[in-house]
N, C-alpha and C. Protein backbone atom coordinates (compact mmCIF):
# COMPACT_ATOMS: atom_id res chain seq x y z
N UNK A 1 -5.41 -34.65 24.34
CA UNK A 1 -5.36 -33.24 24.68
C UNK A 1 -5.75 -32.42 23.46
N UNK A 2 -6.97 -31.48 23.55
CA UNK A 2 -6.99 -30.40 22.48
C UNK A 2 -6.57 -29.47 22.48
N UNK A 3 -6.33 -28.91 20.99
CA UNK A 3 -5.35 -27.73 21.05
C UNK A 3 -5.85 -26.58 21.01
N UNK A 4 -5.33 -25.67 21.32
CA UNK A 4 -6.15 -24.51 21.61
C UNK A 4 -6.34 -23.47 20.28
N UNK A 5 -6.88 -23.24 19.61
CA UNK A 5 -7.51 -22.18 18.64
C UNK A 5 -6.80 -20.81 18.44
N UNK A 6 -5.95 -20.49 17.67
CA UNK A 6 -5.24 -19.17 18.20
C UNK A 6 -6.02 -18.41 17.15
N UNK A 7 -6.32 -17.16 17.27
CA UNK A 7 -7.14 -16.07 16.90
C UNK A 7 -5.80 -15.19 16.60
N UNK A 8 -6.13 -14.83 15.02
CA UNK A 8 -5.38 -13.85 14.54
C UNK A 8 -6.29 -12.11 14.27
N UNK A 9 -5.91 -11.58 14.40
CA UNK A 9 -6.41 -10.68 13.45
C UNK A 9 -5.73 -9.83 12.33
N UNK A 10 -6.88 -10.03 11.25
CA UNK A 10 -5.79 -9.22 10.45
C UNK A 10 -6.44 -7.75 10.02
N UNK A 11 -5.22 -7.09 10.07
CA UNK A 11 -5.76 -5.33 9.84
C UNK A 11 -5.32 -5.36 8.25
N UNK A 12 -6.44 -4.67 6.87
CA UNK A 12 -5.83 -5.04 6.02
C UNK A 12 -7.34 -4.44 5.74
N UNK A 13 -7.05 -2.78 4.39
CA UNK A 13 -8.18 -2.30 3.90
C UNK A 13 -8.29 -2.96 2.58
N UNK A 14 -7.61 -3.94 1.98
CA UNK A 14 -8.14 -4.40 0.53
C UNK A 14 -8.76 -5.72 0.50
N UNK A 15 -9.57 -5.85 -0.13
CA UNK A 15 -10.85 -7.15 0.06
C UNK A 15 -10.39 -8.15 -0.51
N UNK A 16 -8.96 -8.18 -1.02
CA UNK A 16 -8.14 -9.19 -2.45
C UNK A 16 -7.54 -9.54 -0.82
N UNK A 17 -6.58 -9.00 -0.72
CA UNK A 17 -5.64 -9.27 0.30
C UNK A 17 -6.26 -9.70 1.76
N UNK A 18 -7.64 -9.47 2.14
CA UNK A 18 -7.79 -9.89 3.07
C UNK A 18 -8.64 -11.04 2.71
N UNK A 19 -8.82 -11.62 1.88
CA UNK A 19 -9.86 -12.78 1.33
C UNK A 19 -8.34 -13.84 1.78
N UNK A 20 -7.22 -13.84 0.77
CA UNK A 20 -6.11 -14.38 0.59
C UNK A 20 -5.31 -14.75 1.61
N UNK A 21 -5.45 -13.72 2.45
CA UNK A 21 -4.95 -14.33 4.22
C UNK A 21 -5.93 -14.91 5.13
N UNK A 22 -7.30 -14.67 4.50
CA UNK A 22 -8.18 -15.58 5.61
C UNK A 22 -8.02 -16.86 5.02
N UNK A 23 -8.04 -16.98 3.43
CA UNK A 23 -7.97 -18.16 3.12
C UNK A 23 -6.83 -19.07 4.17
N UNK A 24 -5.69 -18.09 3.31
CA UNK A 24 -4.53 -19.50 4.22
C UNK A 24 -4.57 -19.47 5.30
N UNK A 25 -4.93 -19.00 6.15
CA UNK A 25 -4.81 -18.96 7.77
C UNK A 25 -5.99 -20.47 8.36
N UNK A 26 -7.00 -19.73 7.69
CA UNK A 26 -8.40 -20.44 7.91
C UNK A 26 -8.30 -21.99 7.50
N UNK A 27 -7.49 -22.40 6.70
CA UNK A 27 -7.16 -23.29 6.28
C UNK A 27 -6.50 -24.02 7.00
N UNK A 28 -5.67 -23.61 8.00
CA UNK A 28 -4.46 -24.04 9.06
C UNK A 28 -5.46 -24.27 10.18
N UNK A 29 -6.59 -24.35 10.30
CA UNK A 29 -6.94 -23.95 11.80
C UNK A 29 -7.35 -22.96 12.12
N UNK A 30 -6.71 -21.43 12.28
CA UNK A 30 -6.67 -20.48 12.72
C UNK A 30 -8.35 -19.73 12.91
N UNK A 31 -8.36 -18.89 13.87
CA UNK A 31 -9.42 -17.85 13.85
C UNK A 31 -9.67 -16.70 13.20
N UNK A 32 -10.20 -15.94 12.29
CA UNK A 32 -9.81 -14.88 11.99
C UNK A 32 -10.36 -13.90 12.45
N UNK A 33 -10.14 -12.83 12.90
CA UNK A 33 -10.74 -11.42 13.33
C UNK A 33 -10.55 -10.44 12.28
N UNK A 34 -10.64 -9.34 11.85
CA UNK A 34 -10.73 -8.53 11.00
C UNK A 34 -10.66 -6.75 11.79
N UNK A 35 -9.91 -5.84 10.57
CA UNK A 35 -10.50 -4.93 10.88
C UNK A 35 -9.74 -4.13 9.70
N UNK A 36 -11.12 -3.15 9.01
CA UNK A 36 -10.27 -2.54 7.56
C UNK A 36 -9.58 -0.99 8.14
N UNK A 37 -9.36 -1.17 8.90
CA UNK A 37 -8.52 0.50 9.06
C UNK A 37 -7.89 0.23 10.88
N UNK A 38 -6.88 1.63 10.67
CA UNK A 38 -6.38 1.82 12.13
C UNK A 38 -6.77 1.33 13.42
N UNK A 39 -8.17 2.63 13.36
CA UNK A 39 -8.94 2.53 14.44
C UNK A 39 -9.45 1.19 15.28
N UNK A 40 -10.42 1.44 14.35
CA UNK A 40 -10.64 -0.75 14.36
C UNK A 40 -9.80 -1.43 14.72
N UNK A 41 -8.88 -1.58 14.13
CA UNK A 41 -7.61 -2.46 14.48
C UNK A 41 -7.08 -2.30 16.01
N UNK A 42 -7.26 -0.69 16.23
CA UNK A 42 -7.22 -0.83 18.18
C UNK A 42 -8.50 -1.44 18.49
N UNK A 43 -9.00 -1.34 18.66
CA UNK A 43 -10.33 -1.91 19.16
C UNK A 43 -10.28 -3.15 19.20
N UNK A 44 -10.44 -3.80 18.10
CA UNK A 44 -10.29 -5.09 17.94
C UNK A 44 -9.36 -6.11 18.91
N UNK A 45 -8.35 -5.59 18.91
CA UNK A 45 -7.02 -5.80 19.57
C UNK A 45 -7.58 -5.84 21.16
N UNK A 46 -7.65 -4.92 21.65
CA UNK A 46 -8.49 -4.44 22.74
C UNK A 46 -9.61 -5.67 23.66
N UNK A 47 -10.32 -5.81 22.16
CA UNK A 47 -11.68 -6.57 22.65
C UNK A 47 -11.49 -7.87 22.80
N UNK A 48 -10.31 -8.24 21.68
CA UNK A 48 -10.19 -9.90 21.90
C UNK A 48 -8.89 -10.80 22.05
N UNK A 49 -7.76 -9.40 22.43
CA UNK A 49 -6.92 -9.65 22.44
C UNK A 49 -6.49 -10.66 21.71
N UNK A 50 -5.92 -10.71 20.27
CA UNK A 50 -5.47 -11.95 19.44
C UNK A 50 -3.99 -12.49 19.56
N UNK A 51 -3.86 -13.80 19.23
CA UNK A 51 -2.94 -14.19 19.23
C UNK A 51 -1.56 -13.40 18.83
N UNK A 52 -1.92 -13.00 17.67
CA UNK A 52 -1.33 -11.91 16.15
C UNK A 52 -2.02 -11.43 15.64
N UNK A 53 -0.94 -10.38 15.54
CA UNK A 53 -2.16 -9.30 14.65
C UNK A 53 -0.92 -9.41 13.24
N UNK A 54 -1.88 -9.50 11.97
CA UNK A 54 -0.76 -8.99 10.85
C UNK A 54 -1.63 -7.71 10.66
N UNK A 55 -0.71 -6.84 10.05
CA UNK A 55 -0.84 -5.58 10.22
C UNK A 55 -0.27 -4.89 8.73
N UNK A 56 -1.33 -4.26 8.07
CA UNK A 56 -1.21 -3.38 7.09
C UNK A 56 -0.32 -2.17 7.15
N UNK A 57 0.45 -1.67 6.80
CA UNK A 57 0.87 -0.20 6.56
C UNK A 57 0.16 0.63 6.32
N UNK A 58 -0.45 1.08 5.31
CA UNK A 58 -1.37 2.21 4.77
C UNK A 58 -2.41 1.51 4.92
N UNK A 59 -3.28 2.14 5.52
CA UNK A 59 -4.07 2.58 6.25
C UNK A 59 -5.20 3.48 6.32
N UNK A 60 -6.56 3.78 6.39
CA UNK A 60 -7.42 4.86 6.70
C UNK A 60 -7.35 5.18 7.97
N UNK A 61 -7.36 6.22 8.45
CA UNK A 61 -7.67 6.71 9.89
C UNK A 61 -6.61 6.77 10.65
N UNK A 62 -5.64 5.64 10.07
CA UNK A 62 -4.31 5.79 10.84
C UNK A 62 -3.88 4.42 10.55
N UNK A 63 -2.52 4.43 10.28
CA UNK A 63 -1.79 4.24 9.37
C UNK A 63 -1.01 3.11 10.57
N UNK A 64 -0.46 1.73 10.39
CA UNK A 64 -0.41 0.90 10.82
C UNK A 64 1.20 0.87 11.84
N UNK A 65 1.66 1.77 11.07
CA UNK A 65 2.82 2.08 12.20
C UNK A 65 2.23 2.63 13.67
N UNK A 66 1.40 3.54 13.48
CA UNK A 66 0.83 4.50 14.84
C UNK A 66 -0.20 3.41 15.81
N UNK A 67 -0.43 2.70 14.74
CA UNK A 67 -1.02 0.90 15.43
C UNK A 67 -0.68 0.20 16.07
N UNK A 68 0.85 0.02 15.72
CA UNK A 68 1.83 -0.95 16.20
C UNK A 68 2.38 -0.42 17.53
N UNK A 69 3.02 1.11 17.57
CA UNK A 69 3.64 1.68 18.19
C UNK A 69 2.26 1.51 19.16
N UNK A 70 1.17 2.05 19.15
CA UNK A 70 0.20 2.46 20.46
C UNK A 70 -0.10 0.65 21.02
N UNK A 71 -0.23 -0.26 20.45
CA UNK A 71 -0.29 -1.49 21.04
C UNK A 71 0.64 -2.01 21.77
N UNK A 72 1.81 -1.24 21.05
CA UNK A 72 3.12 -2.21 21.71
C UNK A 72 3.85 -1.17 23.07
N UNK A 73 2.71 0.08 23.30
CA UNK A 73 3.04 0.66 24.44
C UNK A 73 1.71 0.51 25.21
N UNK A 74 0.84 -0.26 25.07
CA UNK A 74 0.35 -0.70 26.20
C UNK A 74 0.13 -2.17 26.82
N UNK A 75 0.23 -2.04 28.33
CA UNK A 75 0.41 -3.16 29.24
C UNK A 75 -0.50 -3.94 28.83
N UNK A 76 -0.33 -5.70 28.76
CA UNK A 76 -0.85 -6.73 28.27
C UNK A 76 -0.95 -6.74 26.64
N UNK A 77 -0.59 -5.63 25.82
CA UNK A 77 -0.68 -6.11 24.29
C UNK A 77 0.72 -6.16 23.68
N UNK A 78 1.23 -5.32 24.82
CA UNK A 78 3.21 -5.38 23.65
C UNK A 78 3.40 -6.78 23.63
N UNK A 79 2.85 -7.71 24.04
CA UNK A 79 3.45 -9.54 24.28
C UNK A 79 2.84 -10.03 23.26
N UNK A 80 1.77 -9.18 22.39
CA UNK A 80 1.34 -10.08 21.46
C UNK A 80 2.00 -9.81 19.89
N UNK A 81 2.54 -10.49 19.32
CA UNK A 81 3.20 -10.57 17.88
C UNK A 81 2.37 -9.72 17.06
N UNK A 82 3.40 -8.61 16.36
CA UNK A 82 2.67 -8.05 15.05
C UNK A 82 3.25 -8.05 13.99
N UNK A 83 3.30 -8.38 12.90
CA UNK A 83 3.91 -8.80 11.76
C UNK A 83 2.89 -7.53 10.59
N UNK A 84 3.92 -6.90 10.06
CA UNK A 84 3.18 -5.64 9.42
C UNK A 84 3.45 -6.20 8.09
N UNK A 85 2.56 -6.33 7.25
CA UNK A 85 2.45 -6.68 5.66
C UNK A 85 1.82 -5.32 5.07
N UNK A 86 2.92 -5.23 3.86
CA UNK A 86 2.42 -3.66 3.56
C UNK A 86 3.37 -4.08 1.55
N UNK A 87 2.74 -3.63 1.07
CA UNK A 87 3.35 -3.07 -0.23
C UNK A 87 4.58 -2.05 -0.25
N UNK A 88 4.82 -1.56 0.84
CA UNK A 88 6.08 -0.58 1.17
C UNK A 88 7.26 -1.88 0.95
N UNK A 89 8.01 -1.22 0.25
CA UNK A 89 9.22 -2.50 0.33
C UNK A 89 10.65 -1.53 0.32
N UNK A 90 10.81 -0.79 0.57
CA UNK A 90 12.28 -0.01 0.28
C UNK A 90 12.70 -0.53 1.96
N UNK A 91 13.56 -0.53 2.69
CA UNK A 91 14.45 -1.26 3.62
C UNK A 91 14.28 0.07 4.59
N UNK A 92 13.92 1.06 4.33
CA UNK A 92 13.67 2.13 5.34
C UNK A 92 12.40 1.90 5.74
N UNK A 93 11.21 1.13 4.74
CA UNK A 93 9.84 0.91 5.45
C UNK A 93 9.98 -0.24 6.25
N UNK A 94 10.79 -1.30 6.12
CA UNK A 94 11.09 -2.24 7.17
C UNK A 94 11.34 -2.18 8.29
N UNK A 95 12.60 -1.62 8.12
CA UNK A 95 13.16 -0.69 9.39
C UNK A 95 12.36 0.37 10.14
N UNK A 96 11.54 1.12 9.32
CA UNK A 96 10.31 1.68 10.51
C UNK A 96 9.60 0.83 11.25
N UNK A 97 8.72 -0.41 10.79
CA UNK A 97 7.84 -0.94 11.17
C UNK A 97 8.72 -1.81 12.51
N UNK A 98 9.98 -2.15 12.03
CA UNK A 98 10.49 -3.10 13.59
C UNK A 98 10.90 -2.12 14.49
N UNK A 99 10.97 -0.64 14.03
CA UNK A 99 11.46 0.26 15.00
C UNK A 99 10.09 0.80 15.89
N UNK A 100 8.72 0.49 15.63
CA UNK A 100 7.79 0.78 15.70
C UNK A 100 7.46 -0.10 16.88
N UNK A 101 8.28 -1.63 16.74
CA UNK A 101 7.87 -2.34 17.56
C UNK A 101 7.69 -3.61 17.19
N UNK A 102 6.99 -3.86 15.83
CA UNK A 102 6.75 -5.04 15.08
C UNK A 102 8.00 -6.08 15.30
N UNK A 103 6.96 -7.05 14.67
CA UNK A 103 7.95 -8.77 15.27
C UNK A 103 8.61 -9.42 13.60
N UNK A 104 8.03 -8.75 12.64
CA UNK A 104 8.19 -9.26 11.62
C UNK A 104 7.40 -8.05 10.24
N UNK A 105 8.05 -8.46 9.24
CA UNK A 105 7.76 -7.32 8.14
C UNK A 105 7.86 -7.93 6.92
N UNK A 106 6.25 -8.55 6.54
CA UNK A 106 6.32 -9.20 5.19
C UNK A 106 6.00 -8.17 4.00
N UNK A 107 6.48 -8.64 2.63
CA UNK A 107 5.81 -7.25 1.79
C UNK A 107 5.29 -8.03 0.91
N UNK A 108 4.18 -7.34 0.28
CA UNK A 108 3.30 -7.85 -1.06
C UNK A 108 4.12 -7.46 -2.04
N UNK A 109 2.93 -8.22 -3.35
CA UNK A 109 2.66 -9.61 -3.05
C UNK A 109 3.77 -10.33 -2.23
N UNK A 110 2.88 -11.29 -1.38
CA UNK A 110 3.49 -13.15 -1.11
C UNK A 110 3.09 -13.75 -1.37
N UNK A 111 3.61 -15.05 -0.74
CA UNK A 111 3.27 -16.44 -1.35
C UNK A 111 2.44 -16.61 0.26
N UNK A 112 1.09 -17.51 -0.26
CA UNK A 112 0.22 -17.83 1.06
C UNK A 112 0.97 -18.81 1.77
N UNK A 113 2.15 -19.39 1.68
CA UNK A 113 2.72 -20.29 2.40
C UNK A 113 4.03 -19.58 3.24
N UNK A 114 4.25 -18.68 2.49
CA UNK A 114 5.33 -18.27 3.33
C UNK A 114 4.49 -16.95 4.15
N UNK A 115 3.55 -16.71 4.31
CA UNK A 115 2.80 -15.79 5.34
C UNK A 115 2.31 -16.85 6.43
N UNK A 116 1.84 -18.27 5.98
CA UNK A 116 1.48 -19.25 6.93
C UNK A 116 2.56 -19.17 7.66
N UNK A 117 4.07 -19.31 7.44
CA UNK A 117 5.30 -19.59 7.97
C UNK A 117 5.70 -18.75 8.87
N UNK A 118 5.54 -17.36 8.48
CA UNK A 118 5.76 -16.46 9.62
C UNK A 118 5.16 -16.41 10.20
N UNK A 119 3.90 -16.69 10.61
CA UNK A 119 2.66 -16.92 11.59
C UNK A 119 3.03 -17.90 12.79
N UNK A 120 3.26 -18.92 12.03
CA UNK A 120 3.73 -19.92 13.03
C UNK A 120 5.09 -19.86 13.59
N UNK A 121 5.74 -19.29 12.41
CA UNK A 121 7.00 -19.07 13.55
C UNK A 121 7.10 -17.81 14.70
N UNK A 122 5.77 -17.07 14.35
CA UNK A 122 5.46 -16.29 15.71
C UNK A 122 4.84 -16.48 16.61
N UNK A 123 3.99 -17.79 16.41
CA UNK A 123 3.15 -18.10 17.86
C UNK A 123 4.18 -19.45 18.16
């Protein structure tokens, strides 16, 4: 039996940080999708519906909370896992992002193994 390919996408405007999660992901198997800002990031979502989305905080165009919240209020995408990785680390930016909707709230830097970990423990 083969296994099926899960497609992530990751929303994420810095070219360090999104090199570093395609690495480890890409490494596991995984698919990657992309998108450097908000907007995109609906779209994206939209077009290929991903497994997971990890999800940036700050943001161009719109800012990854207003991401989370508009995905996770529409029919067929609130079921899909969003895990918001953001440099915000004070316990009130946490607490926004799961109040937003999010499934999980990693902060930079991490370790590429423990972002693999929450991945899988979301699909």
């Amino acid at each position: 039996m083969e296994s099926i390919v899960k497609r992530i996408l990751v929303v994420e405007d810095s070219p360090a940080y999104l090199q570093l999660m395609r690495q480890a992901l890409e490494s596991r198997g995984y698919t990657i999708l992309t998108a450097g800002d908000g907007e995109q990031a609906l779209e994206q979502a939209r077009l290929h519906r991903p497994d997971l989305i990890l999800l940036d905080v700050v943001l161009p165009r719109m800012n990854g909370y207003q991401v989370c919240r508009q995905l996770k209020n529409e029919s067929g995408m609130k079921e899909i896992p969003i895990v918001m990785v953001s440099s915000k680390t004070q316990e009130f930016d946490r607490y926004w992002g799961l109040k937003q909707g999010a499934d999980g709230y990693i902060t930079k830097p991490f370790e590429p193994l423990a972002l693999v970990a929450e991945v899988e423990s979301r699909l």
